[in-house]
PDB file of N, CA and C in Angstrom:
ATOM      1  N   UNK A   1      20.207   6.831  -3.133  1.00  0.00           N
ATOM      2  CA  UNK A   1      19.025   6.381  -2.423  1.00  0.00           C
ATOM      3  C   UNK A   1      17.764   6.977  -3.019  1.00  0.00           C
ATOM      4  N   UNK A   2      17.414   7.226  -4.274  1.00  0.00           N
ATOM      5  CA  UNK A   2      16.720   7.967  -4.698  1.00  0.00           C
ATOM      6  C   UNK A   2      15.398   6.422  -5.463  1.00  0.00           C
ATOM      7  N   UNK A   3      15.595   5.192  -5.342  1.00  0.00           N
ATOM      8  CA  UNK A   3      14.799   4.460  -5.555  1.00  0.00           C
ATOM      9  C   UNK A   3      13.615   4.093  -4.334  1.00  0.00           C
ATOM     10  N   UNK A   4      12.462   4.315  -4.999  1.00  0.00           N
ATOM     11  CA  UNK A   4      11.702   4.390  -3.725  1.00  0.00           C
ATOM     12  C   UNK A   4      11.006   3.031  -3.943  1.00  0.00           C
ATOM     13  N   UNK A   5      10.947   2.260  -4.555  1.00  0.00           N
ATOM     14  CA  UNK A   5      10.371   0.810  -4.405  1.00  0.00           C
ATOM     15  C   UNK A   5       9.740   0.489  -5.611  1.00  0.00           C
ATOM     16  N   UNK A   6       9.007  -1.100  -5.858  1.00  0.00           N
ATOM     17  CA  UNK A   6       7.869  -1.587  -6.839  1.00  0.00           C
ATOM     18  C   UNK A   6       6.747  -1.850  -6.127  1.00  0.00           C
ATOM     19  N   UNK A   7       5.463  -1.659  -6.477  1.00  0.00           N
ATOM     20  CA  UNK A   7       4.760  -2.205  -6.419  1.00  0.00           C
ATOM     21  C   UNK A   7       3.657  -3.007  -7.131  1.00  0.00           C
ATOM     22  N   UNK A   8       3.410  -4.077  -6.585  1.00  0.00           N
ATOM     23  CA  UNK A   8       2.645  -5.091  -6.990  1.00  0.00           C
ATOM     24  C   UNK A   8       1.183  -5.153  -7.239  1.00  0.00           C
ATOM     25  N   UNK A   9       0.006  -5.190  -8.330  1.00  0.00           N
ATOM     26  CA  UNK A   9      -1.134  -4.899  -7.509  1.00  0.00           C
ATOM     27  C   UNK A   9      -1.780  -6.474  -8.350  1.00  0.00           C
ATOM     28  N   UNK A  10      -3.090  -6.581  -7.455  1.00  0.00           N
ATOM     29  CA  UNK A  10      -3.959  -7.521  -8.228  1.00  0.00           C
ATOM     30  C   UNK A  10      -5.190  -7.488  -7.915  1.00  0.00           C
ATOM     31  N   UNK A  11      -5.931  -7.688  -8.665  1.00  0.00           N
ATOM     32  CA  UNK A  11      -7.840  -7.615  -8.383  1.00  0.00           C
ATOM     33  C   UNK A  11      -8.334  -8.211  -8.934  1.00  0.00           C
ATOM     34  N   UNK A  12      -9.691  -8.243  -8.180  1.00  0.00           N
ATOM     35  CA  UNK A  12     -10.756  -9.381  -8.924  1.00  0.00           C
ATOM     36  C   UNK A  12     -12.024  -9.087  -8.984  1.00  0.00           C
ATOM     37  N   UNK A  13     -12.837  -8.961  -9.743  1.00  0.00           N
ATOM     38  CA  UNK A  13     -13.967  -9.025 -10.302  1.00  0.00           C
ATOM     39  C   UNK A  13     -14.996  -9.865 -10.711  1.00  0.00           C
ATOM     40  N   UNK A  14     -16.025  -9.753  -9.684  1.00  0.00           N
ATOM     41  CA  UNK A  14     -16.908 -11.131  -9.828  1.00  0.00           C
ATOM     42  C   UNK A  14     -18.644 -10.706 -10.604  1.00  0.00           C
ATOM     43  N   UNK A  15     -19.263 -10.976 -11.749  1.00  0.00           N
ATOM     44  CA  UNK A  15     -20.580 -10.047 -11.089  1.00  0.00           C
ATOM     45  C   UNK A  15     -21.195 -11.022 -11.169  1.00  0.00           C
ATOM     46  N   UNK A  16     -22.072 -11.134 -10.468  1.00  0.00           N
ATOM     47  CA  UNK A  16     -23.230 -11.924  -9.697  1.00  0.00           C
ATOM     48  C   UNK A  16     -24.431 -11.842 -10.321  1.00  0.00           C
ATOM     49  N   UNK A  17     -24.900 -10.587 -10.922  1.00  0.00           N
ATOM     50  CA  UNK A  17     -25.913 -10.659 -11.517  1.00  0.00           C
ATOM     51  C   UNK A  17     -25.860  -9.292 -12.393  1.00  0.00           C
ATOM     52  N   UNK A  18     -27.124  -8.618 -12.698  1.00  0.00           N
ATOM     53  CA  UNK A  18     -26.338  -7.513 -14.005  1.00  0.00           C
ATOM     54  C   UNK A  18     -26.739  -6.535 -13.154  1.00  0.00           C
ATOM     55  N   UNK A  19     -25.596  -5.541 -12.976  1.00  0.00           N
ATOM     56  CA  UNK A  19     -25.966  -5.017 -11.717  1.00  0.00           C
ATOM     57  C   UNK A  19     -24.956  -4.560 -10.416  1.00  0.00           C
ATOM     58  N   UNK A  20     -25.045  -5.717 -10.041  1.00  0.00           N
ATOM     59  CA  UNK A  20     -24.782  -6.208  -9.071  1.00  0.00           C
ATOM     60  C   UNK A  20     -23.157  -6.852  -9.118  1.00  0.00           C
ATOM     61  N   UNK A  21     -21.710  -6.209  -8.833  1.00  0.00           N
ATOM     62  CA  UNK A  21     -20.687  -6.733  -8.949  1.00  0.00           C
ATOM     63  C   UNK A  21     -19.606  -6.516  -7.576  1.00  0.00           C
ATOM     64  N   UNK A  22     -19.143  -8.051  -7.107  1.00  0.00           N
ATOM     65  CA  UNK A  22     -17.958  -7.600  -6.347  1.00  0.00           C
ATOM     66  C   UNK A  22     -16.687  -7.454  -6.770  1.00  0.00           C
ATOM     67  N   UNK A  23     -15.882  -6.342  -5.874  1.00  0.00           N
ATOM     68  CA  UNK A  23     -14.494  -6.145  -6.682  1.00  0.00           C
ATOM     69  C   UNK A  23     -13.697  -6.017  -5.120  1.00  0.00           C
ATOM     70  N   UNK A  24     -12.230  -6.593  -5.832  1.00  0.00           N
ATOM     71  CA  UNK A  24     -11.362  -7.291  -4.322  1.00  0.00           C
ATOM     72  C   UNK A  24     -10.283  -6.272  -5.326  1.00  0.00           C
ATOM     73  N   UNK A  25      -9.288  -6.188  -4.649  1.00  0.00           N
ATOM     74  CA  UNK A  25      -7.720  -5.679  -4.977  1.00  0.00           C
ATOM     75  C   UNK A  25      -6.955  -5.640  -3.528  1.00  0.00           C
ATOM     76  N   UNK A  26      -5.815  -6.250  -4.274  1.00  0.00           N
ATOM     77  CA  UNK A  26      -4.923  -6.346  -3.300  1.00  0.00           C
ATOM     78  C   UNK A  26      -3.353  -5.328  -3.580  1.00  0.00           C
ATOM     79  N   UNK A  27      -2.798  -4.934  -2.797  1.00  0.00           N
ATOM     80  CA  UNK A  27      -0.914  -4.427  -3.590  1.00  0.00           C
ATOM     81  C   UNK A  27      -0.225  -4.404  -2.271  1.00  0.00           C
ATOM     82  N   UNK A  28       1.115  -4.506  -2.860  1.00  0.00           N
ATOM     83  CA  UNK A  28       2.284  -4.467  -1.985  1.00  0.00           C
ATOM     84  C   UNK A  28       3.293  -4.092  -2.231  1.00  0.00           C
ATOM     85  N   UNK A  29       3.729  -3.056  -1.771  1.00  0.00           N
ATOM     86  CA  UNK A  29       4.922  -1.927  -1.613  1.00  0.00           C
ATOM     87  C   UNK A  29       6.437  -2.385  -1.347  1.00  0.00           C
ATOM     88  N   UNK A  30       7.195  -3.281  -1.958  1.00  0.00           N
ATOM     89  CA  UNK A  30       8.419  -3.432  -1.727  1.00  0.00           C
ATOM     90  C   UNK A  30       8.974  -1.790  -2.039  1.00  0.00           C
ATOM     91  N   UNK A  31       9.428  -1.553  -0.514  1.00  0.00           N
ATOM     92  CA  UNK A  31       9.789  -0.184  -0.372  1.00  0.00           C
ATOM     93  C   UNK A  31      11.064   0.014  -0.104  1.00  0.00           C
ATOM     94  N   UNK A  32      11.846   0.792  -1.012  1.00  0.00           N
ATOM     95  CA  UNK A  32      13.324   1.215  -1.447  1.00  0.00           C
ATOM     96  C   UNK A  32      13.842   2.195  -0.558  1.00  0.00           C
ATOM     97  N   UNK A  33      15.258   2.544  -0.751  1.00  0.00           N
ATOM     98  CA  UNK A  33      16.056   2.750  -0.022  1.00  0.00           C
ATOM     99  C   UNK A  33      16.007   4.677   0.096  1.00  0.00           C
ATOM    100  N   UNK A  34      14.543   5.842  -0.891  1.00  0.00           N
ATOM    101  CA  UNK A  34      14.657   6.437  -0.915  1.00  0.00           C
ATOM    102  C   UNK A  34      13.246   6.651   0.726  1.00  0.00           C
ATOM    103  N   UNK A  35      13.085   5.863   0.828  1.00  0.00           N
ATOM    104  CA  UNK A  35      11.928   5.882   1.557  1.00  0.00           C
ATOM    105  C   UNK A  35      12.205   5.397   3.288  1.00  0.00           C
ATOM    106  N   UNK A  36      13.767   5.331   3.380  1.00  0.00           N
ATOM    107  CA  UNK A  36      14.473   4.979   4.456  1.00  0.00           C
ATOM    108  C   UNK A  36      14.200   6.555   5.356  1.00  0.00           C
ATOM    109  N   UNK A  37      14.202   6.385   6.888  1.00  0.00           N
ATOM    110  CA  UNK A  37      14.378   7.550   7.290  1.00  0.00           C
ATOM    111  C   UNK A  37      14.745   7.879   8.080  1.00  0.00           C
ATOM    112  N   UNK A  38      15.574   8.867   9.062  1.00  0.00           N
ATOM    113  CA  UNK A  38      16.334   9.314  10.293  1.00  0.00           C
ATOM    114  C   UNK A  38      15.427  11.007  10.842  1.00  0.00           C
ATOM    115  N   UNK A  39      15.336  10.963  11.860  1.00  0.00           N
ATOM    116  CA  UNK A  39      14.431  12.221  12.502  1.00  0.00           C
ATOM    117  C   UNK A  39      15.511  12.367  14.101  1.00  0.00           C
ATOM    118  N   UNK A  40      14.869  13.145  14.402  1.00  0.00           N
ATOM    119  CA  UNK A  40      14.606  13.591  15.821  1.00  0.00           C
ATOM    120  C   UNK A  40      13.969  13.683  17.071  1.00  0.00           C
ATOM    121  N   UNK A  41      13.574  12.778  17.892  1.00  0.00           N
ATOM    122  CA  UNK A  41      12.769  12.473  18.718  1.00  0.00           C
ATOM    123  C   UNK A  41      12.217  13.747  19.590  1.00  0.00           C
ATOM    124  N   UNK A  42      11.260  13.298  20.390  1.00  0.00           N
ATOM    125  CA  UNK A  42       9.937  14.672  21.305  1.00  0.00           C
ATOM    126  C   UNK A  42      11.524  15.123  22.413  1.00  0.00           C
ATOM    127  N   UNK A  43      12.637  14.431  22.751  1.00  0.00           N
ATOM    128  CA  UNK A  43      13.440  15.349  23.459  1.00  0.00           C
ATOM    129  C   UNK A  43      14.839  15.878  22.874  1.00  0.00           C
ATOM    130  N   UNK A  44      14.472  15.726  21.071  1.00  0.00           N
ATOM    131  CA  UNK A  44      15.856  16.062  20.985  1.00  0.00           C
ATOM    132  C   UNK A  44      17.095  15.273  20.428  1.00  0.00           C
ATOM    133  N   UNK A  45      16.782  14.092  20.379  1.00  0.00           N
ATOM    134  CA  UNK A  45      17.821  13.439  20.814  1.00  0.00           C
ATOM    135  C   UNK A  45      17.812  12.426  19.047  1.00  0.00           C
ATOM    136  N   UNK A  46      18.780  12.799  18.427  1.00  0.00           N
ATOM    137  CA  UNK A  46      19.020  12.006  17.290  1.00  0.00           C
ATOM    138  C   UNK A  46      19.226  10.668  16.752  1.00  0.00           C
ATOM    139  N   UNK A  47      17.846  10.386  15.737  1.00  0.00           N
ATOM    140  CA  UNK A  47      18.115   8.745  15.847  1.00  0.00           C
ATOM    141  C   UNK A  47      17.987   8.333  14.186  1.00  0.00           C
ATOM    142  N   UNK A  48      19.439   7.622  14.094  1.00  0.00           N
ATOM    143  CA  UNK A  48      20.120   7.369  13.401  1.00  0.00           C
ATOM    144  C   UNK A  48      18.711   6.520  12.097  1.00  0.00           C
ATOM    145  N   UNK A  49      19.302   6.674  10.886  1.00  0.00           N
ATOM    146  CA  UNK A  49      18.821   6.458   9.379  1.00  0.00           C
ATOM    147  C   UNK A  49      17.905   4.766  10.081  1.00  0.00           C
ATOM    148  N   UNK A  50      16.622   4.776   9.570  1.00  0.00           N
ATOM    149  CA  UNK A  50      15.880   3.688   9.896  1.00  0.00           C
ATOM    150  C   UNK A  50      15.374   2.932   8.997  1.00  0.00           C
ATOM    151  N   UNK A  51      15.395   1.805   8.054  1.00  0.00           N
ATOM    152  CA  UNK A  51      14.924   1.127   7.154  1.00  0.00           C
ATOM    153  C   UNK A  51      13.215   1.207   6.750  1.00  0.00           C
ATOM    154  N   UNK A  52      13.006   1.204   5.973  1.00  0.00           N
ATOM    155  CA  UNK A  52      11.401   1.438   5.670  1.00  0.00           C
ATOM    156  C   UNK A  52      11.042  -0.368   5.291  1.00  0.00           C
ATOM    157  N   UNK A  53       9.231  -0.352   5.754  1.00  0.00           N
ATOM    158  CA  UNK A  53       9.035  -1.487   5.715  1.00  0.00           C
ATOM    159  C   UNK A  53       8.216  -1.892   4.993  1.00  0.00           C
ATOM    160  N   UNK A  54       8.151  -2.914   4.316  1.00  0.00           N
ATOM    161  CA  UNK A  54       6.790  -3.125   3.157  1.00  0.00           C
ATOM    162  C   UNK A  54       5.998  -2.617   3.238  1.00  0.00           C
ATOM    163  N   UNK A  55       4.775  -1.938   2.557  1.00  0.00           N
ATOM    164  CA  UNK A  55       3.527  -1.552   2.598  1.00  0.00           C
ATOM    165  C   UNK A  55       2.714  -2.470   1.985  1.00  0.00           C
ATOM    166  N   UNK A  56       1.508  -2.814   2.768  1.00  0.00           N
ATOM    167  CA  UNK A  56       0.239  -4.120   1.903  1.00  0.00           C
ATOM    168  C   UNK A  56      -0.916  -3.061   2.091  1.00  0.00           C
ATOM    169  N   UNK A  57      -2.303  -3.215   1.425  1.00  0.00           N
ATOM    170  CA  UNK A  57      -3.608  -2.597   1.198  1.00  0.00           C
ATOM    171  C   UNK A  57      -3.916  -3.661   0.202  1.00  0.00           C
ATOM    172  N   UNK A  58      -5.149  -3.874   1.353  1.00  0.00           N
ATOM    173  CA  UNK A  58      -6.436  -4.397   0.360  1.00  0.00           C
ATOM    174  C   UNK A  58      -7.854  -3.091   0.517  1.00  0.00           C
ATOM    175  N   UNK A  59      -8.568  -4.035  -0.324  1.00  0.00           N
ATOM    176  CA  UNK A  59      -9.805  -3.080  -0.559  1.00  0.00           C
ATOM    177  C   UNK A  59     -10.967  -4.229  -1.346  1.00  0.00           C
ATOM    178  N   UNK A  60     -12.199  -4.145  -0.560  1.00  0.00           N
ATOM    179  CA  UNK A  60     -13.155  -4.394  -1.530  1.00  0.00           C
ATOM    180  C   UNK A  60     -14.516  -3.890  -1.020  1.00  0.00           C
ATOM    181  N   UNK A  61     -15.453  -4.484  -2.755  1.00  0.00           N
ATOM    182  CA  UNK A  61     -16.293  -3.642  -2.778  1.00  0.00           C
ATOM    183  C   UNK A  61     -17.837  -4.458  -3.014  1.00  0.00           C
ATOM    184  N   UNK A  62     -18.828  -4.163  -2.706  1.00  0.00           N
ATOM    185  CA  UNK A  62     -19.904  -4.911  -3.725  1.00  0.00           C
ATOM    186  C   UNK A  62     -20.477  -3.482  -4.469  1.00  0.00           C
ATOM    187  N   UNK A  63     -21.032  -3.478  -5.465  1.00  0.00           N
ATOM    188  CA  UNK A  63     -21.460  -2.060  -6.363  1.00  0.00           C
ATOM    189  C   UNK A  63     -22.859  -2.850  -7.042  1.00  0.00           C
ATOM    190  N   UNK A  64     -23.890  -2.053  -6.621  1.00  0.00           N
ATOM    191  CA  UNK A  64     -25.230  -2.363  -6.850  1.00  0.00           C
ATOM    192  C   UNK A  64     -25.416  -0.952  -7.628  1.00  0.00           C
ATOM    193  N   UNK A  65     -25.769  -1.132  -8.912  1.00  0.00           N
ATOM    194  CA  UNK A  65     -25.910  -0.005 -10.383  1.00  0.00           C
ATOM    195  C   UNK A  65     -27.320  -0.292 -10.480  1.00  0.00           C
ATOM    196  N   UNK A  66     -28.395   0.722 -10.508  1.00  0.00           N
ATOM    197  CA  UNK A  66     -29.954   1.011 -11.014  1.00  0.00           C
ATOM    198  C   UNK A  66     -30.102   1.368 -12.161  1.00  0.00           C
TER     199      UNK A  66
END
């Protein structure tokens, strides 16, 4: 269980004027079997190995340069 996943990324870059640019990115975490997990709950009480679930993040930006 020592594979912890791929991830995917992609972005985009627009500029508008000179200067002046927007930037988008997107990724997604197909998340592996090292990233699975089992704990202990607030009374104690043991709960069994739990599957991990995709991770997504976006992000963007506009960037105005003087």
């Amino acid at each position: 269980r020592s594979y912890i996943g791929t991830e995917l990324d992609i972005g985009l870059t627009y500029r508008f004027a000179p200067g002046l640019t927007f930037d988008a990115v997107y990724g997604h975490l197909f998340a592996g079997g090292a990233l699975d997990t089992s704990y202990f709950d607030a009374q104690g009480q043991y709960r069994p190995r739990q599957q991990a679930t995709d991770a997504n993040v976006a992000s963007a930006r506009v960037r105005y340069q003087f």
